[in-house]
N, C-alpha and C. Protein backbone atom coordinates (compact mmCIF):
# COMPACT_ATOMS: atom_id res chain seq x y z
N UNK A 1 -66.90 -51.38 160.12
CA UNK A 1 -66.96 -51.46 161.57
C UNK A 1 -65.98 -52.52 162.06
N UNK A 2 -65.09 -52.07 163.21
CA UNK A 2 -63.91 -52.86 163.83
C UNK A 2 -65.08 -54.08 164.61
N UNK A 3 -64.68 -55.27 164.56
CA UNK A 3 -65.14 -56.30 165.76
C UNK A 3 -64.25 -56.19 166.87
N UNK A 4 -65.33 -55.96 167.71
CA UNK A 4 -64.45 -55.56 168.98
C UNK A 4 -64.27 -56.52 169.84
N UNK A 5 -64.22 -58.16 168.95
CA UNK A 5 -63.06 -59.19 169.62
C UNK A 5 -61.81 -58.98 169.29
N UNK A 6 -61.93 -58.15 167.94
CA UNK A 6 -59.92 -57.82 167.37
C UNK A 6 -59.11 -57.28 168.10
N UNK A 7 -60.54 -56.40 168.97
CA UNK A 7 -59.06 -55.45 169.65
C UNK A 7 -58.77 -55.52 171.01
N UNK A 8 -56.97 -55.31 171.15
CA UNK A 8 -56.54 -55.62 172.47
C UNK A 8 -57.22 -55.57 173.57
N UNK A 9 -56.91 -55.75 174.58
CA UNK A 9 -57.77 -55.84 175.91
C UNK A 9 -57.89 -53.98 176.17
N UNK A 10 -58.71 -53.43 176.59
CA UNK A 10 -58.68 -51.95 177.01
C UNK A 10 -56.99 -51.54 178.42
N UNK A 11 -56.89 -50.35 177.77
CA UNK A 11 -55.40 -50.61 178.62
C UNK A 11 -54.37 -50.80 178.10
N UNK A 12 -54.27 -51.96 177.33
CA UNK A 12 -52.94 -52.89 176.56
C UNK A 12 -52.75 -51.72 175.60
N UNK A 13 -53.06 -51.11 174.99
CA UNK A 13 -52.74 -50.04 173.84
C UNK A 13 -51.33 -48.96 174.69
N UNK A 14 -52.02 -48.61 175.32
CA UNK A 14 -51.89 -47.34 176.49
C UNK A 14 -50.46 -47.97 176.91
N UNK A 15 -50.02 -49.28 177.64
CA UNK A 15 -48.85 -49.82 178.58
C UNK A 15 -48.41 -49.71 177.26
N UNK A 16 -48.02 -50.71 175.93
CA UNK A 16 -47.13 -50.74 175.18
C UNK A 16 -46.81 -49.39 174.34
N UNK A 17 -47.52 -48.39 174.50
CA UNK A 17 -47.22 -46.92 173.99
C UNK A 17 -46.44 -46.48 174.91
N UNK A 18 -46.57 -46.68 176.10
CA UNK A 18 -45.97 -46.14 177.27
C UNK A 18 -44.62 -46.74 177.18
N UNK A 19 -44.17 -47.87 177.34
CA UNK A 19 -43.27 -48.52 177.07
C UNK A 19 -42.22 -47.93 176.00
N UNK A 20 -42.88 -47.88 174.62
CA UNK A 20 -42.12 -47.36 173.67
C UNK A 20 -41.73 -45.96 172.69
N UNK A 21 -42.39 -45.29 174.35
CA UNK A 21 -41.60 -43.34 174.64
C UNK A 21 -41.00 -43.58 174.98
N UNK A 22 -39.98 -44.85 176.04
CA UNK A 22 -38.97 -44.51 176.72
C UNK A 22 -38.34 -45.40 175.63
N UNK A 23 -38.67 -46.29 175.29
CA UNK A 23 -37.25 -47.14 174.59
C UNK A 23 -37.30 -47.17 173.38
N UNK A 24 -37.13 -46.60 172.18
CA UNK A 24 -37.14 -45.95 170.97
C UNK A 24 -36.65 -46.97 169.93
N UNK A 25 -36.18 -47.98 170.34
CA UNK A 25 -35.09 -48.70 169.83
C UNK A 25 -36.20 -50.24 169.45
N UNK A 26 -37.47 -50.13 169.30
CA UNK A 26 -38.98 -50.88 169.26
C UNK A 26 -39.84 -50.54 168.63
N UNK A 27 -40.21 -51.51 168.49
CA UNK A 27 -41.61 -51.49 167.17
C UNK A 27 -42.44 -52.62 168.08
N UNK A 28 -43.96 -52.07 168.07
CA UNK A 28 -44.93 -53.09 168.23
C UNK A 28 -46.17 -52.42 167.31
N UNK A 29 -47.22 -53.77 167.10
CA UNK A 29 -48.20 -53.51 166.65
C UNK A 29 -49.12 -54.27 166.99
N UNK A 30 -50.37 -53.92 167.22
CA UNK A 30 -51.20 -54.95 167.47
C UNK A 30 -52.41 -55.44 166.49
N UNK A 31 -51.94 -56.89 166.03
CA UNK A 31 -52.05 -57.73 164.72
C UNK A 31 -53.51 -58.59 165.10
N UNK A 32 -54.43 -57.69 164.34
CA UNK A 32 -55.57 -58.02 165.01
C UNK A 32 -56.64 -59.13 164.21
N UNK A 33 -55.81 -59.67 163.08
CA UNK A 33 -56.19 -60.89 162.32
C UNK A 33 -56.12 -62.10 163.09
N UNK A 34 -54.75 -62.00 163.91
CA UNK A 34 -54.23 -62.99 165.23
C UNK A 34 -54.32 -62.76 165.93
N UNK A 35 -54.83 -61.88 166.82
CA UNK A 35 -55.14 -61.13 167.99
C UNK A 35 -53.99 -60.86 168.89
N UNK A 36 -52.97 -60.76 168.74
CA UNK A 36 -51.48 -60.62 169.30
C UNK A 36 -51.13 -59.61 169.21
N UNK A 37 -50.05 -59.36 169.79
CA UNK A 37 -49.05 -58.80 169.89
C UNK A 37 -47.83 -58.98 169.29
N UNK A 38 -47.28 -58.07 168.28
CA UNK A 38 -45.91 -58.16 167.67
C UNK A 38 -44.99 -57.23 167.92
N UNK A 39 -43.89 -57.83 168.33
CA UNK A 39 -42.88 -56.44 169.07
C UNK A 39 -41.92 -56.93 168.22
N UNK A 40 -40.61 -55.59 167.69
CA UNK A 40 -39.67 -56.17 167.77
C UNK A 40 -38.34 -55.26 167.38
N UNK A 41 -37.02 -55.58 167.56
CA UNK A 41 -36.41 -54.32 167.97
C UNK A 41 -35.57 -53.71 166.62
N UNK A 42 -35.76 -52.70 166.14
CA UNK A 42 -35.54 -51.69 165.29
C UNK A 42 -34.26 -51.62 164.48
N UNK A 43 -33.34 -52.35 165.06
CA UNK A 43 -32.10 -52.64 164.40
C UNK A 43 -31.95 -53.54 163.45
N UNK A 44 -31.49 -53.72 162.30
CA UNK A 44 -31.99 -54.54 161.07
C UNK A 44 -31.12 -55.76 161.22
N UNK A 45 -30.19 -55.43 161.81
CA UNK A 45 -29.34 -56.74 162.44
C UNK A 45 -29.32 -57.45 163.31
N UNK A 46 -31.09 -57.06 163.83
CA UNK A 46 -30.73 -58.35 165.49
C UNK A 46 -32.10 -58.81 164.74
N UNK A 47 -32.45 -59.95 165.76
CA UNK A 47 -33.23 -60.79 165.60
C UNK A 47 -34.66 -61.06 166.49
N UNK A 48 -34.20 -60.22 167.08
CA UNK A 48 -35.40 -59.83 168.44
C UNK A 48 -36.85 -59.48 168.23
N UNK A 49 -37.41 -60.39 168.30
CA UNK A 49 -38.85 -60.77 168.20
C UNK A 49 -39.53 -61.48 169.01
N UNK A 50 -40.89 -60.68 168.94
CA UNK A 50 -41.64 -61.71 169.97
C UNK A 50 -43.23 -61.31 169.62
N UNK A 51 -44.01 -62.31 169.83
CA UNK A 51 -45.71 -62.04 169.99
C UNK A 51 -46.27 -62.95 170.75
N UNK A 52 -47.03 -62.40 170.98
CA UNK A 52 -47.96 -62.91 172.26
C UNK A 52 -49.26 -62.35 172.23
N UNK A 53 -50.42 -62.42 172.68
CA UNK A 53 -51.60 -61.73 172.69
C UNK A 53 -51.61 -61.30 173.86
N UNK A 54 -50.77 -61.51 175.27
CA UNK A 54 -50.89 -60.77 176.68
C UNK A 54 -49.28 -59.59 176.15
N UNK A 55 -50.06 -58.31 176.64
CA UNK A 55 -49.19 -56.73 176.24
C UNK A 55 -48.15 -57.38 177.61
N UNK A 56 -48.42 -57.79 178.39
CA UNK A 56 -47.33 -57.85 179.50
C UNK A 56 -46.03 -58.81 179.15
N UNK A 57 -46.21 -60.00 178.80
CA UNK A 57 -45.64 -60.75 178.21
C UNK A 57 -44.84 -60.05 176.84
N UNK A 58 -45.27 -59.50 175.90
CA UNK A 58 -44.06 -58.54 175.12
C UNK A 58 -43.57 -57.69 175.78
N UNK A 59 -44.11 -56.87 176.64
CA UNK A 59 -43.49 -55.69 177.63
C UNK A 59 -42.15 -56.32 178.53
N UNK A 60 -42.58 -57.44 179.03
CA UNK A 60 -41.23 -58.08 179.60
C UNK A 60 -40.01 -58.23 178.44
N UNK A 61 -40.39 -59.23 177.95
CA UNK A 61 -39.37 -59.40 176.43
C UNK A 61 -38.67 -58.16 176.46
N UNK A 62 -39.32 -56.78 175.34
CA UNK A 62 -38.59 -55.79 175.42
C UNK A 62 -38.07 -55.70 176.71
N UNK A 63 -38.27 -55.30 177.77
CA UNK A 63 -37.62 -55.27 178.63
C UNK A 63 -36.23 -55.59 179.22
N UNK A 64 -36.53 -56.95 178.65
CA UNK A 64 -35.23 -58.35 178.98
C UNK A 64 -34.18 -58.10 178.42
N UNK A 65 -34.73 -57.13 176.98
CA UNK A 65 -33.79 -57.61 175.89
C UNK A 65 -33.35 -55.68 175.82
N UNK A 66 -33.68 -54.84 176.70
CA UNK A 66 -33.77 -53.55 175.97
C UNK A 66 -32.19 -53.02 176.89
């Protein structure tokens, strides 16, 4: 049985899926040992990373950086 302090806020699943149909070029997961958020961008040569436990706060990032 999942503890359902691990998992994201209800919603947060849904925006960062949404997010990453349009921009393909991303990876997130939500790392529920740390309760965060891990994004980061798909090219083996950049460096672009970020976590946070608020989905909005990585959603910007990608954003910034997409």
């Amino acid at each position: 049985m999942t503890d359902p302090d691990s998992l994201p806020a209800p919603g947060t699943a849904e925006q960062v899926a949404a997010f990453l149909a349009a921009h393909h070029c991303w990876t997130a997961f939500w790392d529920k040992r740390h309760r965060t958020w891990r994004v980061a961008e798909d090219d083996p040569d950049s460096d672009l990373y970020a976590e946070h436990p608020d989905a909005a706060v990585v959603i910007r990032y990608m954003t910034a950086n997409s």
